[in-house]
Protein backbone atom coordinates (compact mmCIF):
# COMPACT_ATOMS: atom_id res chain seq x y z
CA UNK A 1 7.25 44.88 -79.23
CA UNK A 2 10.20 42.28 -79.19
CA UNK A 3 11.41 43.64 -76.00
CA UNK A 4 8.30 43.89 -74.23
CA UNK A 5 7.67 40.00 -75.02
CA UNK A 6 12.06 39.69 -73.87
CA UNK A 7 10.50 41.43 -70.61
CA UNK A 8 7.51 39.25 -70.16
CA UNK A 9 9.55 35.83 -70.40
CA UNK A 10 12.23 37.13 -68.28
CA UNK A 11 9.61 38.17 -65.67
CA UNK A 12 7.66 34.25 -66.52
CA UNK A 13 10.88 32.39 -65.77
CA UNK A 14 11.90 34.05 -62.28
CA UNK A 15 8.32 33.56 -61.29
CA UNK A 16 8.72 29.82 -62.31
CA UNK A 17 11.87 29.37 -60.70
CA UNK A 18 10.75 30.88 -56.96
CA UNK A 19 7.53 28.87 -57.47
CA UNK A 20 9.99 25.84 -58.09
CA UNK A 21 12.56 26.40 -54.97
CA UNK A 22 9.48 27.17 -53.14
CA UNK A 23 7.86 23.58 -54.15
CA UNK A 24 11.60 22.30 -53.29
CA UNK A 25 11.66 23.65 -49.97
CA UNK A 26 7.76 22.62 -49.10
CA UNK A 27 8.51 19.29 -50.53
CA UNK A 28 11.93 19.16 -48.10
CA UNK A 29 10.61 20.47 -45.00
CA UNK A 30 7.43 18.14 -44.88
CA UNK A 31 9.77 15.14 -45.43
CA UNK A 32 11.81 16.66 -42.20
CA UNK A 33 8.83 16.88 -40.52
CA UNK A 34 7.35 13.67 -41.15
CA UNK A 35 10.89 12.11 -40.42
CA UNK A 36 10.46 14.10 -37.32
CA UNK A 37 7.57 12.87 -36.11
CA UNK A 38 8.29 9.23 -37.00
CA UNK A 39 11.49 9.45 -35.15
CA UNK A 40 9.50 10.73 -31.89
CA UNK A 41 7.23 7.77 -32.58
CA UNK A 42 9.82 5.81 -32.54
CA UNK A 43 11.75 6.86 -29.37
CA UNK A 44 8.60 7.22 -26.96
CA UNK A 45 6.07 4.66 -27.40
CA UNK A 46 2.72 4.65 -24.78
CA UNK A 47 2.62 0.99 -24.38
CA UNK A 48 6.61 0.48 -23.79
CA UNK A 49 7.50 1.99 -20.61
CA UNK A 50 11.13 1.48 -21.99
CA UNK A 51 11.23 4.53 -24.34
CA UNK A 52 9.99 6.92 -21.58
CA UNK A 53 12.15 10.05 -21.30
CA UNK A 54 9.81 11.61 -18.47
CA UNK A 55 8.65 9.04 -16.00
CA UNK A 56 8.23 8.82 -11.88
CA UNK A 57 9.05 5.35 -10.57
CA UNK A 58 7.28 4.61 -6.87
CA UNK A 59 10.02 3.02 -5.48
CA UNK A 60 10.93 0.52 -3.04
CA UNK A 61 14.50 -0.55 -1.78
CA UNK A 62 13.27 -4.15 -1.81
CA UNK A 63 12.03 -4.10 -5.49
CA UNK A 64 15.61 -4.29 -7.24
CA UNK A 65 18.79 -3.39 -6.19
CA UNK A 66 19.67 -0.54 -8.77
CA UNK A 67 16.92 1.41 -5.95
CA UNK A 68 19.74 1.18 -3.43
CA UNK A 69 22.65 1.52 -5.81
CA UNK A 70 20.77 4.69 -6.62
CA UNK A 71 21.12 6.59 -3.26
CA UNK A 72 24.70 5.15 -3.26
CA UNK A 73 25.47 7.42 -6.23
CA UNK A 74 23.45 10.75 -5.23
CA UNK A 75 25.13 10.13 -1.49
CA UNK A 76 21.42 10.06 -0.13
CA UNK A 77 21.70 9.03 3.46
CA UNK A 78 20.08 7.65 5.76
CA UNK A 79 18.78 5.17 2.84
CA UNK A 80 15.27 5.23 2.22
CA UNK A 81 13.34 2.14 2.09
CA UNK A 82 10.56 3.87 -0.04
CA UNK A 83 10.64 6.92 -2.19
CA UNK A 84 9.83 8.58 -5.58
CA UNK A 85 12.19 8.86 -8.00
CA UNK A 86 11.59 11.13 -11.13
CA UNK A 87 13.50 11.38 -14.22
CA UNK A 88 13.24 13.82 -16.89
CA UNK A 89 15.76 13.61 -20.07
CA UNK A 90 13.62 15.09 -22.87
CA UNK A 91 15.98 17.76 -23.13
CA UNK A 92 18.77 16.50 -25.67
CA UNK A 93 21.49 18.34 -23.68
CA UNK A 94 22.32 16.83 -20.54
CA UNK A 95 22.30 19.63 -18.83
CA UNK A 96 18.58 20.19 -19.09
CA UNK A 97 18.94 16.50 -18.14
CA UNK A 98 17.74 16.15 -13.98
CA UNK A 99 16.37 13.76 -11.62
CA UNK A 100 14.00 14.51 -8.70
CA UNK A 101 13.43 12.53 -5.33
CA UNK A 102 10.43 13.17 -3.61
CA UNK A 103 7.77 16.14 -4.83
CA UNK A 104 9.19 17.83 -8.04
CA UNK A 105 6.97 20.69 -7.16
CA UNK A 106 8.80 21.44 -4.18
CA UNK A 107 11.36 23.56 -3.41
CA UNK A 108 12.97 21.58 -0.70
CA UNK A 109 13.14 18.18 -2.96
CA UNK A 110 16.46 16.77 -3.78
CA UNK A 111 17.58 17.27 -7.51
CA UNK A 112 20.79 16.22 -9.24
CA UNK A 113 21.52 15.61 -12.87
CA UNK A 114 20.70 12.67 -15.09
CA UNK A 115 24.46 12.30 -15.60
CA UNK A 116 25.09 11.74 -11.35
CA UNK A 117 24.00 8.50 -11.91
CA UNK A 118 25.97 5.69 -13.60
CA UNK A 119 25.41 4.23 -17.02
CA UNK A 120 23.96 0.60 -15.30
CA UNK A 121 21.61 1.98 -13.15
CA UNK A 122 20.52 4.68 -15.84
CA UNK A 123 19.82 1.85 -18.20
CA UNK A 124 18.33 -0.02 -15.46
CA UNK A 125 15.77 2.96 -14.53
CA UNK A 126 15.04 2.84 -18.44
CA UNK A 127 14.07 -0.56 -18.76
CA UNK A 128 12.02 -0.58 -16.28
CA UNK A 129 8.41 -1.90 -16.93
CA UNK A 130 6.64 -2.51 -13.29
CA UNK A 131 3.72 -1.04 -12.24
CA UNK A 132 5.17 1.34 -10.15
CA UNK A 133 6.76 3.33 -13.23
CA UNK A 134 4.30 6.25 -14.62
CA UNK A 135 4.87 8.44 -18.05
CA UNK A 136 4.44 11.60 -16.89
CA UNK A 137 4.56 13.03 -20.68
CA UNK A 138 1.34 13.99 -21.82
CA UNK A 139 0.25 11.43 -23.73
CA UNK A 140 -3.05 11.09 -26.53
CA UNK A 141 -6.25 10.29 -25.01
CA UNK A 142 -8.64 7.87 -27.16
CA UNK A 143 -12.23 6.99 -26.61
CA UNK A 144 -11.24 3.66 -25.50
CA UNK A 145 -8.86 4.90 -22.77
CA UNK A 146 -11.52 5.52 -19.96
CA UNK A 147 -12.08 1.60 -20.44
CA UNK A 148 -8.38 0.20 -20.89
CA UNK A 149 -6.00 2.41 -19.58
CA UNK A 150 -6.23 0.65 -15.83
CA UNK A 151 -5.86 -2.70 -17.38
CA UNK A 152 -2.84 -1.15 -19.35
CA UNK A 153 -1.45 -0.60 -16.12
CA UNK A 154 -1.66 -4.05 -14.87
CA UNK A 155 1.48 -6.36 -14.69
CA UNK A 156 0.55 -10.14 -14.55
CA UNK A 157 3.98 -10.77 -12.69
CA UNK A 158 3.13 -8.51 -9.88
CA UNK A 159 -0.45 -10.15 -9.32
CA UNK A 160 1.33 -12.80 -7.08
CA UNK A 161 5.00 -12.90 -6.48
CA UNK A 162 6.77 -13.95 -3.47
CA UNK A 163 8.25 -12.13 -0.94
CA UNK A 164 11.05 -9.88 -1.30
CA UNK A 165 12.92 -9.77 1.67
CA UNK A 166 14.09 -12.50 3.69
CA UNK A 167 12.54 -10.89 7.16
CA UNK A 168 9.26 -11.98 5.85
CA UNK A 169 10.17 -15.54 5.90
CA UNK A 170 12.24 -16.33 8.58
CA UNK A 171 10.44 -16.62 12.04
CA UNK A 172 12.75 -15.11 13.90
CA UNK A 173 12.26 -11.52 11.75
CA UNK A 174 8.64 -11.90 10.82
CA UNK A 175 7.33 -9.81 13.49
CA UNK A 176 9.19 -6.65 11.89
CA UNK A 177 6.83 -4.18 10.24
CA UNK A 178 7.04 -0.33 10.41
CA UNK A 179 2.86 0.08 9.74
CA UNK A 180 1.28 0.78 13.02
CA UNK A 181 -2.84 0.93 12.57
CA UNK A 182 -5.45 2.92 14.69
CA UNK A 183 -8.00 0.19 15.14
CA UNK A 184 -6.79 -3.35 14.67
CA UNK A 185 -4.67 -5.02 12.14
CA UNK A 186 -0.83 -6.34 12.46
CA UNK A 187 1.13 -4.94 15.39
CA UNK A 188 3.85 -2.13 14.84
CA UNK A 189 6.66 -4.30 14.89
CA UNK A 190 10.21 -2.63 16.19
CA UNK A 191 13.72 -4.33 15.92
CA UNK A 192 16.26 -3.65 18.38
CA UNK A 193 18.66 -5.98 16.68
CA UNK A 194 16.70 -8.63 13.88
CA UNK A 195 15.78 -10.80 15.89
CA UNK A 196 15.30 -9.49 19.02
CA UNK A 197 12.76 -6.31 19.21
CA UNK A 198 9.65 -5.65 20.50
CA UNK A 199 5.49 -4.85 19.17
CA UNK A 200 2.92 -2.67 19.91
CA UNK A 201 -0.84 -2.88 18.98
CA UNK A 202 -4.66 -1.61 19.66
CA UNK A 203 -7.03 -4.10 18.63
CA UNK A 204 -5.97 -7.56 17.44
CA UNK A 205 -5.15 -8.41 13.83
CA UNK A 206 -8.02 -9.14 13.21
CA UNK A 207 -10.39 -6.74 14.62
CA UNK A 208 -11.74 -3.50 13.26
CA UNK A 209 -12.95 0.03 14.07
CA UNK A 210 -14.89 0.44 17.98
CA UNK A 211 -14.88 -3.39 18.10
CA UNK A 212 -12.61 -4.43 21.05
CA UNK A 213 -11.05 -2.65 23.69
CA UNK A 214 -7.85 -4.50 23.93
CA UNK A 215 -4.37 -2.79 24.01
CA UNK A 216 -0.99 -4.88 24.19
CA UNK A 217 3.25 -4.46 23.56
CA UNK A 218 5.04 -7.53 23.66
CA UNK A 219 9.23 -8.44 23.77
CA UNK A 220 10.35 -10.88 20.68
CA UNK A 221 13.06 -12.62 20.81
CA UNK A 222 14.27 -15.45 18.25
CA UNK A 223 10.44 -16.31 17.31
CA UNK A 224 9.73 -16.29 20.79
CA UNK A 225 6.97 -13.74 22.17
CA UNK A 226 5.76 -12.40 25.44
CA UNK A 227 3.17 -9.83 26.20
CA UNK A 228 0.69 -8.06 28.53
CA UNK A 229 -2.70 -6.62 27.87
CA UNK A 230 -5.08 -4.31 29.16
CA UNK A 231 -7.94 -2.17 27.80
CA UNK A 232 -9.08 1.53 26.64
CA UNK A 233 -12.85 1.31 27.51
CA UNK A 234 -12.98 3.92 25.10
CA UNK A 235 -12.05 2.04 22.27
CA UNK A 236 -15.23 -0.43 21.99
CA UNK A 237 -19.04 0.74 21.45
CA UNK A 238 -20.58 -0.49 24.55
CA UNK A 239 -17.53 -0.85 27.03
CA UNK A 240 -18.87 1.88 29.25
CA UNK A 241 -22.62 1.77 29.20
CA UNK A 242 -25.02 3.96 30.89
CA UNK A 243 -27.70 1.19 31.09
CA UNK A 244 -27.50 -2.34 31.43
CA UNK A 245 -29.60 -2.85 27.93
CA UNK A 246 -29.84 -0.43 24.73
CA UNK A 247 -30.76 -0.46 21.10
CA UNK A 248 -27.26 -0.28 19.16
CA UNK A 249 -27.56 2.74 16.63
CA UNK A 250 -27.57 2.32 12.95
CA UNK A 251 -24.03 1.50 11.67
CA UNK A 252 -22.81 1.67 14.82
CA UNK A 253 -22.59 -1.82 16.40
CA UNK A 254 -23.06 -2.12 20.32
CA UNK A 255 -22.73 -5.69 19.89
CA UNK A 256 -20.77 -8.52 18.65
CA UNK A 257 -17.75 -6.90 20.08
CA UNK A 258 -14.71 -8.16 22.08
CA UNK A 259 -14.00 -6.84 25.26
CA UNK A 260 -10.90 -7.56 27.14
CA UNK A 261 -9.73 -8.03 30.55
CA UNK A 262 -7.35 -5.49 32.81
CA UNK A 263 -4.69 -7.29 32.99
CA UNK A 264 -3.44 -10.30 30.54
CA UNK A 265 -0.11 -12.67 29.70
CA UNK A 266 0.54 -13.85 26.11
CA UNK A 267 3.16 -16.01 24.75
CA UNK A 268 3.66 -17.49 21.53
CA UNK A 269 6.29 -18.81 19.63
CA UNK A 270 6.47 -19.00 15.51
CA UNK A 271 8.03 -22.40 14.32
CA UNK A 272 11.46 -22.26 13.12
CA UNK A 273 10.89 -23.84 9.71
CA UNK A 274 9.23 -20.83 8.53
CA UNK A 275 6.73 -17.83 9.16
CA UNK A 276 3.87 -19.80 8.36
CA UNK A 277 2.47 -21.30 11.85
CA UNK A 278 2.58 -19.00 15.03
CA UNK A 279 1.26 -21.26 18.43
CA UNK A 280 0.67 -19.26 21.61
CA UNK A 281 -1.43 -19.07 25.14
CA UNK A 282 -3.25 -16.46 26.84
CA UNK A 283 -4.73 -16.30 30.55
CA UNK A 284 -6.52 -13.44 32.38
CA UNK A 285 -4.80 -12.26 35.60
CA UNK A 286 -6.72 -9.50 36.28
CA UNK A 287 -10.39 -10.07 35.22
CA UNK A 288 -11.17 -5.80 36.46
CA UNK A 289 -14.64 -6.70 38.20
CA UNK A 290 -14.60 -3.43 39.51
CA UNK A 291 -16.33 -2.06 36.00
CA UNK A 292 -19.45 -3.10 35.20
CA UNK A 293 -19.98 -5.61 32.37
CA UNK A 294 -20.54 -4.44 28.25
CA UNK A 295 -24.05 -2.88 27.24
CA UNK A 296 -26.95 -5.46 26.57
CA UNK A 297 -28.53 -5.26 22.92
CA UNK A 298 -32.11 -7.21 21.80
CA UNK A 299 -32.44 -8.84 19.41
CA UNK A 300 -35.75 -7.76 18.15
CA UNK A 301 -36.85 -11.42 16.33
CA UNK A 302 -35.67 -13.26 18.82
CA UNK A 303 -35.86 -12.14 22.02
CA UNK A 304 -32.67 -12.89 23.17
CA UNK A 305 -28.97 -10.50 23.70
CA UNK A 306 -26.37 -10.06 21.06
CA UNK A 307 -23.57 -12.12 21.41
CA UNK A 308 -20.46 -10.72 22.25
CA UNK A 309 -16.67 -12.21 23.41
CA UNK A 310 -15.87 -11.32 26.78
CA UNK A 311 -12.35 -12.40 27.26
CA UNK A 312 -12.01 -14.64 30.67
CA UNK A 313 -9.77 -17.84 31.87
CA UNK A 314 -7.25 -18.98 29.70
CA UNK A 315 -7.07 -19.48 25.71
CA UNK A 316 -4.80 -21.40 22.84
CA UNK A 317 -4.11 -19.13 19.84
CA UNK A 318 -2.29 -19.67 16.80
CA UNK A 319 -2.55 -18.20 13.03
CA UNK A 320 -1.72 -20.53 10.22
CA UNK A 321 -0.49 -17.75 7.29
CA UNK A 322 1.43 -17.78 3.83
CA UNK A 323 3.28 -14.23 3.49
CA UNK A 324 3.45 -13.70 -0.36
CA UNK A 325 3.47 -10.72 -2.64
CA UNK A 326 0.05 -8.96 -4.37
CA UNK A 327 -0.20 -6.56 -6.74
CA UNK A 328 3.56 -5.15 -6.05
CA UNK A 329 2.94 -5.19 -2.03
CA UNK A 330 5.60 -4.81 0.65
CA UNK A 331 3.71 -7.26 2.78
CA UNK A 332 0.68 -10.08 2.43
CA UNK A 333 -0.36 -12.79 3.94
CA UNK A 334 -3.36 -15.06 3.79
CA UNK A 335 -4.26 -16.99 6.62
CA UNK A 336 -6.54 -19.07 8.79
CA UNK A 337 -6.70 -18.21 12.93
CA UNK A 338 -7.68 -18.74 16.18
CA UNK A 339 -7.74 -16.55 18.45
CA UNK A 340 -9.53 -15.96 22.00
CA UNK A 341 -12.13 -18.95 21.02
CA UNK A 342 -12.74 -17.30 17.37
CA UNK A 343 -12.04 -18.54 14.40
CA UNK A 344 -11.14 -16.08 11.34
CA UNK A 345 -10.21 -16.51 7.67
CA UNK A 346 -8.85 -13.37 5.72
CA UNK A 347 -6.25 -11.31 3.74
CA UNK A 348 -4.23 -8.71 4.63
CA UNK A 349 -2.07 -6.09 2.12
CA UNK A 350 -0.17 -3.42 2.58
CA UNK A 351 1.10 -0.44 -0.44
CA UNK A 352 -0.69 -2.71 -2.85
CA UNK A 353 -0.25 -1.71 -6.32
CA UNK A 354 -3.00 -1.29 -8.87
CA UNK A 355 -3.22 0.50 -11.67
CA UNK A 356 -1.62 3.45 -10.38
CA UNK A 357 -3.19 3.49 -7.24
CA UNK A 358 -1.63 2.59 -3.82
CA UNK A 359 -3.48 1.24 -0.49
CA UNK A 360 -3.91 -1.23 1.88
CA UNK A 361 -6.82 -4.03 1.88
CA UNK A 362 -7.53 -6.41 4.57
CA UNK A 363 -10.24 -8.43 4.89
CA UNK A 364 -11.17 -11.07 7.64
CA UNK A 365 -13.85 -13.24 8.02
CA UNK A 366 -15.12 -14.16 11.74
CA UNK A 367 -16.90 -17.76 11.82
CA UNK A 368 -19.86 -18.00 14.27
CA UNK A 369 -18.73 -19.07 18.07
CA UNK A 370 -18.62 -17.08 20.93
CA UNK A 371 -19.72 -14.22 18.55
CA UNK A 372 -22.13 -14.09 15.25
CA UNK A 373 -20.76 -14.19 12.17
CA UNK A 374 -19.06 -11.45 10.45
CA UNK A 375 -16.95 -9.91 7.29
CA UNK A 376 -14.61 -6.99 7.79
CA UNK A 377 -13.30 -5.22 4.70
CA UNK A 378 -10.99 -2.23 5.07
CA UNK A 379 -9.35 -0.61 2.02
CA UNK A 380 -7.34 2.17 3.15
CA UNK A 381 -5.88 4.78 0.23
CA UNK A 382 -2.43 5.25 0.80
CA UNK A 383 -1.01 7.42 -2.15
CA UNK A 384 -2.68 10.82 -0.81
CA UNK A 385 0.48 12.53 -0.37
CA UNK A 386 2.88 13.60 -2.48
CA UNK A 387 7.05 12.87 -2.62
CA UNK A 388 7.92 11.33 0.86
CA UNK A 389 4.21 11.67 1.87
CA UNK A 390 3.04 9.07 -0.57
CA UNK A 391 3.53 6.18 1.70
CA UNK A 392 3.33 7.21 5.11
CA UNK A 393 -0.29 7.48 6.30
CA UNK A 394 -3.01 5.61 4.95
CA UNK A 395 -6.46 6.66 5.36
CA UNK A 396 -10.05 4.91 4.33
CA UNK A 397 -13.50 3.40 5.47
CA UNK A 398 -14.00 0.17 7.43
CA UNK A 399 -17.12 -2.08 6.83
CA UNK A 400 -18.36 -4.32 9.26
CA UNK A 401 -21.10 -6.85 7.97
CA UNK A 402 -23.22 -9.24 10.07
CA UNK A 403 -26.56 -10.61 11.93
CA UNK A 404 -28.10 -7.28 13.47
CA UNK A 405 -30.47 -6.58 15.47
CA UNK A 406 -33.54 -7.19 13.27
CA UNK A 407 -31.98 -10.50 12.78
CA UNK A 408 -31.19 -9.47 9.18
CA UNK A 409 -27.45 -9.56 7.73
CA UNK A 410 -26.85 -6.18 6.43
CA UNK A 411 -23.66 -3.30 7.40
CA UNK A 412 -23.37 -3.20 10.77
CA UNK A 413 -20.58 -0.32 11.52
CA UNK A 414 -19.38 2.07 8.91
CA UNK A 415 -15.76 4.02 10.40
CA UNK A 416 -12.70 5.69 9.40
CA UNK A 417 -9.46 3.76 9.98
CA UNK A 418 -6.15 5.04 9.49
CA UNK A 419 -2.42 3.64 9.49
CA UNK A 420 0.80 5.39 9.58
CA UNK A 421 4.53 4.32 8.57
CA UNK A 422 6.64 5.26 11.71
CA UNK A 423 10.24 4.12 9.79
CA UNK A 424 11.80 2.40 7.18
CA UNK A 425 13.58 -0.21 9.06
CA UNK A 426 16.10 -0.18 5.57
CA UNK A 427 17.86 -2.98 5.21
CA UNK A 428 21.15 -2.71 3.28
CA UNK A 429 21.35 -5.86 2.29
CA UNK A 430 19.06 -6.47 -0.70
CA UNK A 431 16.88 -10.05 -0.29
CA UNK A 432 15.84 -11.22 -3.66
């Protein structure tokens, strides 16, 4: 009976102690794993872009220098003015430690290791906290975060800035910009050397969509410009009409266009204090009376034609404008115009930045003249792409509102417009 009970407290006291070491080792191992977790807490935090160990940056030569130094160290060459750069150093051994530019989907992308790149510019790719940089770890969605995740996004700083490179503010360089549109907007702008290079455009900068038929290319040289003209029929509603008058179909405006003549000179020259105040002259050489004169549209309430410019004699154009930075852009400008008897008001972006988005806006405001009055607003999404891709075509709608027809303002055309970025035009040289 003794050594039953012996048994029984034997057996009693190695139950006790595995129930003990197995409360030690619970106790332990949730400690470890709450230390665990606050560490990783610690390290990566939503909200500080600083503790990111998996991020993209959309980058730009012209936003800091270390974007340059960069290329320097992975010998990328030519240097690319715009590109995206991912990082991914979750993996505690730096071997498992890379860095991606362009598509990290893709097979042809260019990868080297975290450790390729020097310990300044890997701290400066750390602490960085513009826009441009995305966590690309998942990261814990709330009910709040369909309403305050784009603000999140927002930088004040980048709202307005200045410019970042010195070509957009000397006169002599201003004309330089790689974007060439479809319709309208700021010519395609092509240095030979700085200073001296040459532009080429359809539309004027201020026109939009099927709303002039003007084509020009132009030689700059030291803020001095001069030009020719002529016209695509084709590229204006109503340049070749069948009949002498026609109703204008809906959202498609026969009317309230500019038409231009065969053959023109412009000259211009942009102040040398500055790229703020461009003064220049236009005459018609070649009026092209051989084709028969725009389409004719009623206006129903009034009995009288549509208005539209047709370009004849000789005019004074200039564009007062203030080049600046919004929302992270590579170029903007606000600015007040004249040009071919108009007057015009507007904006004009391009690779804005906004909560992870990327496009172009323009917007331009025609005062009533020669033609009615009239708002164009164009935002063209630029970040369809992927890896190179991201920036080098834009695509998007084009709104054109003003008097029609029925004597009502409302949407007069509804198009496509499109832009493309033929080059870089890098410039070594960082201008900050």
């Amino acid at each position: 009976m003794v050594k039953n009970y012996s048994i029984k407290i034997k057996i009693n006291m190695v139950i006790n102690t595995k129930s003990f070491f197995a409360l030690i080792f619970i106790f332990f191992t949730g400690i470890f794993l709450f230390q665990q977790s606050s560490l990783n807490a610690q390290t990566e935090r939503e909200d500080d872009p600083r503790t990111w160990k998996y991020f993209k940056i959309f980058a730009r030569a012209q936003d800091d220098s270390v974007f340059i130094k960069l290329q320097n160290e992975l010998n990328i060459d030519p240097k690319l003015e715009s590109y995206v750069f991912i990082a991914n150093i979750m993996d505690p051994s730096p071997i498992n430690q890379y860095v991606v530019i362009g598509d990290e989907t893709s097979p042809d992308a260019s990868r080297f290791l975290w450790s390729d790149l020097s310990a300044d510019v890997q701290k400066a790719l750390l602490n960085w906290v513009g826009s441009n940089k995305e966590n690309l770890n998942k990261k814990k969605l709330t009910f709040t975060s369909v309403f305050f995740d784009v603000f999140r996004k927002i930088k004040v700083k980048e709202v307005i800035a200045p410019p970042a490179r010195e070509r957009d503010i000397l006169s002599t360089t201003a004309y330089i910009s790689p974007y060439f549109q479809i319709f309208g907007g700021d010519p395609l702008g092509v240095p030979i050397k700085k200073s001296v290079g040459f532009d080429f455009q359809l539309g004027t900068p201020y026109s939009g969509p099927m709303e002039t038929d003007i084509i020009g290319t132009s030689f700059h040289i030291l803020g001095f410009k001069v030009g020719v003209t002529s016209r695509i029929h084709e590229l204006a509603f109503g340049s070749l009409p069948d009949t002498d008058v026609t109703t204008s179909p809906d959202n498609l405006a026969y009317y309230n266009n500019l038409y231009s003549p065969d053959l023109g000179l412009a000259f211009s020259y942009v102040l040398p204090f500055g790229n703020f105040f461009e003064i220049g002259f236009f005459t018609t050489l070649d009026t092209g009376n051989f084709y028969s004169k725009p389409v004719k549209v009623l206006n129903e309430a009034t009995g009288q034609y549509m208005p539209n410019n047709i370009i004849r004699g000789n005019y004074t154009n200039f564009e007062f404008r203030y080049p600046f930075r919004a929302f992270g852009s590579t170029r903007s400008k606000i600015y007040f115009a004249q040009s071919f008897g108009e007057k015009h008001i507007g904006f004009a972006g391009r690779e804005l930045r906004f909560a992870g988005s990327q496009f172009d806006f323009r917007v331009d405001a025609t005062l009533s003249g020669k033609r009615n009055f009239q708002i164009l607003v164009e935002p063209l999404i630029s970040n369809i792409g992927e890896g190179f891709a991201l920036s080098s075509f834009a695509i998007g709608p084009s709104f054109r509102f003003g008097r029609k027809p029925d004597n009502k303002f409302g949407l007069m055309t509804i198009l496509v417009n499109m832009r493309l970025k033929i080059g870089d035009f890098f410039e070594e040289r960082g201008d900050r």
